[in-house]
Each structure stands twice: as C-alpha cells, then as structure tokens.
C-alpha atoms as a PDB file:
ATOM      1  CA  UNK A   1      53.237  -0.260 -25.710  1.00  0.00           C
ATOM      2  CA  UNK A   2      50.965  -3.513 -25.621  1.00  0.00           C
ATOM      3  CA  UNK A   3      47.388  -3.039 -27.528  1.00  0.00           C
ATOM      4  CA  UNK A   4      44.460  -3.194 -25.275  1.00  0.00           C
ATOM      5  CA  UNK A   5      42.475  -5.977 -25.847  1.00  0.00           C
ATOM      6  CA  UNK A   6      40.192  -6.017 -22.778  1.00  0.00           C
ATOM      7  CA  UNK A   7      37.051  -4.425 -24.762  1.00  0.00           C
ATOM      8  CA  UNK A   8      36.737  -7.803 -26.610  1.00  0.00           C
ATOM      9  CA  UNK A   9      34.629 -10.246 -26.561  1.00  0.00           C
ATOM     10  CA  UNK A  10      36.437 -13.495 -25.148  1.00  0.00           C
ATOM     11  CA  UNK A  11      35.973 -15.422 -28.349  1.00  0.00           C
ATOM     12  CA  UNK A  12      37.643 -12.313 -30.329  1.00  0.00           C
ATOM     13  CA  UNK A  13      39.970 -12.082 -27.232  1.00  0.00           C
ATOM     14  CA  UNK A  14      41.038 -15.530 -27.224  1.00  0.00           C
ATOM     15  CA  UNK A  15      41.415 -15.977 -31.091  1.00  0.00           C
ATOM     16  CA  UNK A  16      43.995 -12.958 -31.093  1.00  0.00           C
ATOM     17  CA  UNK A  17      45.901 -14.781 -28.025  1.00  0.00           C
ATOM     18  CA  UNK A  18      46.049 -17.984 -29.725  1.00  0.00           C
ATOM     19  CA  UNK A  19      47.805 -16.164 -32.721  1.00  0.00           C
ATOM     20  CA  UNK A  20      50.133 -14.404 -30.333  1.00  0.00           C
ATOM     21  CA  UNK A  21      51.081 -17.472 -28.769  1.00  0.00           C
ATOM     22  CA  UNK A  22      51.690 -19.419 -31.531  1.00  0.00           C
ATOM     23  CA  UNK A  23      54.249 -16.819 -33.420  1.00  0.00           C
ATOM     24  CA  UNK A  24      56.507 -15.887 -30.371  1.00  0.00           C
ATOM     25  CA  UNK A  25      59.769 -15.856 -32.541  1.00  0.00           C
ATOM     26  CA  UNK A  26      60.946 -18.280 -30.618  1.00  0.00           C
ATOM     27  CA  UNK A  27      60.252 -21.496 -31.251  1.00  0.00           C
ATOM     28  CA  UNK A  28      60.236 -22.986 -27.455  1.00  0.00           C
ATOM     29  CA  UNK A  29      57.676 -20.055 -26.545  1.00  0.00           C
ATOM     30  CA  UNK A  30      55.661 -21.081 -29.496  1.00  0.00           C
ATOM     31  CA  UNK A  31      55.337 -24.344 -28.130  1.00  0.00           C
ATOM     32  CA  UNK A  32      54.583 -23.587 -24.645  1.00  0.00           C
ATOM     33  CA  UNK A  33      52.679 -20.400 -24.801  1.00  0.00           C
ATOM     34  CA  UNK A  34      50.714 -22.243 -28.277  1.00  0.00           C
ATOM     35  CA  UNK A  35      50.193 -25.433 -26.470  1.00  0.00           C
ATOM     36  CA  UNK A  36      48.859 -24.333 -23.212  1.00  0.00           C
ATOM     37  CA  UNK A  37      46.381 -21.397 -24.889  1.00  0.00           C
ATOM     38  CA  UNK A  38      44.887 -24.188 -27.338  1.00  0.00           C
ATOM     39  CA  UNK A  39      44.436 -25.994 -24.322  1.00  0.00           C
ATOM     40  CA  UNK A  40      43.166 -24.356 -21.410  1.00  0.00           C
ATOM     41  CA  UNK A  41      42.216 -20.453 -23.127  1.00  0.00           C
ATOM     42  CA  UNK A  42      38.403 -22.066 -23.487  1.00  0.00           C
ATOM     43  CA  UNK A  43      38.524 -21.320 -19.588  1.00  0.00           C
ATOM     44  CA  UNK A  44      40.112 -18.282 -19.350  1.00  0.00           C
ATOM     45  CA  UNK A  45      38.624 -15.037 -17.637  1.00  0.00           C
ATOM     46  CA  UNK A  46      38.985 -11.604 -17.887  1.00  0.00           C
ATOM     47  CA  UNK A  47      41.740 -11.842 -15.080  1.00  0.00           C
ATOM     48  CA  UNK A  48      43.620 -15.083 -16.782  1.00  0.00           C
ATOM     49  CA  UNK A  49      43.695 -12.902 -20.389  1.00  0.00           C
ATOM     50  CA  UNK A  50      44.901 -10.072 -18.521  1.00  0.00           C
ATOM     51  CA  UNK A  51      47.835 -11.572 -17.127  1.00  0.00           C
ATOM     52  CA  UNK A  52      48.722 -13.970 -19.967  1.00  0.00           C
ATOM     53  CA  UNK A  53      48.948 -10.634 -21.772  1.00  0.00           C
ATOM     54  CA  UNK A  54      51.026  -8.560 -19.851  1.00  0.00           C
ATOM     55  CA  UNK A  55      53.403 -11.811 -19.750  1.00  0.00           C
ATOM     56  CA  UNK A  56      53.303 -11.977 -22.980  1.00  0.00           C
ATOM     57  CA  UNK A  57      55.076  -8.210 -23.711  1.00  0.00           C
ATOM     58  CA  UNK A  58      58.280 -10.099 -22.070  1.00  0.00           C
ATOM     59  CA  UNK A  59      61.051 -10.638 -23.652  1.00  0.00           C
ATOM     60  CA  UNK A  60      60.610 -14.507 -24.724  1.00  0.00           C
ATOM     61  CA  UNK A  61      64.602 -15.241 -23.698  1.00  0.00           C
ATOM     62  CA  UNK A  62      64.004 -14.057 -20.274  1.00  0.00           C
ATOM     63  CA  UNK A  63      60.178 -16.039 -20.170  1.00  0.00           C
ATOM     64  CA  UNK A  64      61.618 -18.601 -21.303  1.00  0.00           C
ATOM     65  CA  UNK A  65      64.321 -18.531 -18.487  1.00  0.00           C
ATOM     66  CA  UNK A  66      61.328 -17.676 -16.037  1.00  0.00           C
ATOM     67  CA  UNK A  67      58.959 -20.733 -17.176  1.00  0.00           C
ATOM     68  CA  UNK A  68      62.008 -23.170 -17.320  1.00  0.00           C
ATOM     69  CA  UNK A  69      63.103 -21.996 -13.675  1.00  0.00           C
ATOM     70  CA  UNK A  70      66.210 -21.004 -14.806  1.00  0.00           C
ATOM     71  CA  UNK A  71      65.547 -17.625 -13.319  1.00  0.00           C
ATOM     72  CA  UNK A  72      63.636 -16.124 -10.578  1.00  0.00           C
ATOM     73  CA  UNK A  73      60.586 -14.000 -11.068  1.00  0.00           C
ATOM     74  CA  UNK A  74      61.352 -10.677 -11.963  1.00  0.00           C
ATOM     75  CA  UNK A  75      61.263  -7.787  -9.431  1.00  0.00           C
ATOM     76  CA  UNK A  76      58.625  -5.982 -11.334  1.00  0.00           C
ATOM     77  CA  UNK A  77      56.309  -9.207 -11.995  1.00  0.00           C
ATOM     78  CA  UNK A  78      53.286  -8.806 -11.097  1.00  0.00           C
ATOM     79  CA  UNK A  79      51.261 -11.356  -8.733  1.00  0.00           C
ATOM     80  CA  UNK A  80      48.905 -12.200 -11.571  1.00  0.00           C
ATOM     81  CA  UNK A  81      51.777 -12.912 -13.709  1.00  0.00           C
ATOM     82  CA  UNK A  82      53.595 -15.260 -11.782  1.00  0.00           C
ATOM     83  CA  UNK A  83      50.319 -17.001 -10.837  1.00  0.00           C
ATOM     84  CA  UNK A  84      49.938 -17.147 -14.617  1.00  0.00           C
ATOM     85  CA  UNK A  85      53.596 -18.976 -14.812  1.00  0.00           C
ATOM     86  CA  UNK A  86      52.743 -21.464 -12.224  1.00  0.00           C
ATOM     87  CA  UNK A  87      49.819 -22.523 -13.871  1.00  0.00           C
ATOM     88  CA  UNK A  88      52.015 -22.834 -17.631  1.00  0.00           C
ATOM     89  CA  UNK A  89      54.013 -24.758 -15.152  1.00  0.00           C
ATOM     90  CA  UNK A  90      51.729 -27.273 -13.963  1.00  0.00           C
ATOM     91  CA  UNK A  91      50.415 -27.302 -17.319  1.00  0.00           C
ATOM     92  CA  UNK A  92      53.507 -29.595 -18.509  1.00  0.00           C
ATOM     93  CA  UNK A  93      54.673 -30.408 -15.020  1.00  0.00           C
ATOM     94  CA  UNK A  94      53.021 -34.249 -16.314  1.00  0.00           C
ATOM     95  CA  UNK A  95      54.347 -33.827 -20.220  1.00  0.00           C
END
C-alpha cells in the first residue's frame, strides 16, 4: 500500500517525489520520471501530485511500456493518470 503524502506541504511533497523519481530501479524510469519532476514539479498541484503518485505504485516495466506506447492504458487507469502520461509524453515529445 502507497504512503499518503497528501497532508504535506508541496515543498515537502515535491522533495519526496523528486527522490521517488529519481530511484525507480530502473534506469529508463529514472530518467523520465527524474527528468520531467525536476522540470515541471515547481508547477504541480494537489491534483498533478496525486496522480503522478498513484502512477508511480506501477510496475516500472509495464510504465515504461505505457509511456513508450508500447502498450495501451491499462483497464484500471485512472483518467488522472493517463492525463498524467500524456503530459510525460509531451514532455519529451521535442527531446
């Protein structure tokens, strides 16, 4: 079960997502979940944390499959999390 993180303050918040991004396990993750919370996690909200969150309990083979578009959304995503993957996606759509 994922800690809740929602009573913290955003700078707290975002300090423990940054961490969690950057030590996936997998070293692709790393780079995508690290690079896009160093850069856009300054503008995240309550909602944004929230979902980046939740997709970050996912198994990072199967994210990874997501984000790439290897694979579909899965049938339990929720609509904040695949908003969150379109955004990681248009993120490096330019990289």
């Amino acid at each position: 079960m994922a800690e809740s993180n929602a009573t913290l303050d955003p700078a707290t918040r975002l300090k423990r997502l940054r961490m969690r991004a950057w030590r996936r396990g997998m070293k692709e993750m790393d780079i995508i979940l690290g690079g896009f919370v160093d850069k856009h996690g300054q503008s995240f909200d309550t909602d944004a944390f929230d979902a980046l969150e939740t997709l970050m309990d996912r198994n990072d083979q199967r994210l990874f499959a997501w984000i790439s578009g290897a694979t579909d959304a899965p049938d339990d995503a929720s609509d904040a999390e695949k908003a969150m993957i379109s955004k990681i996606k248009h993120a490096y759509e330019s990289v």
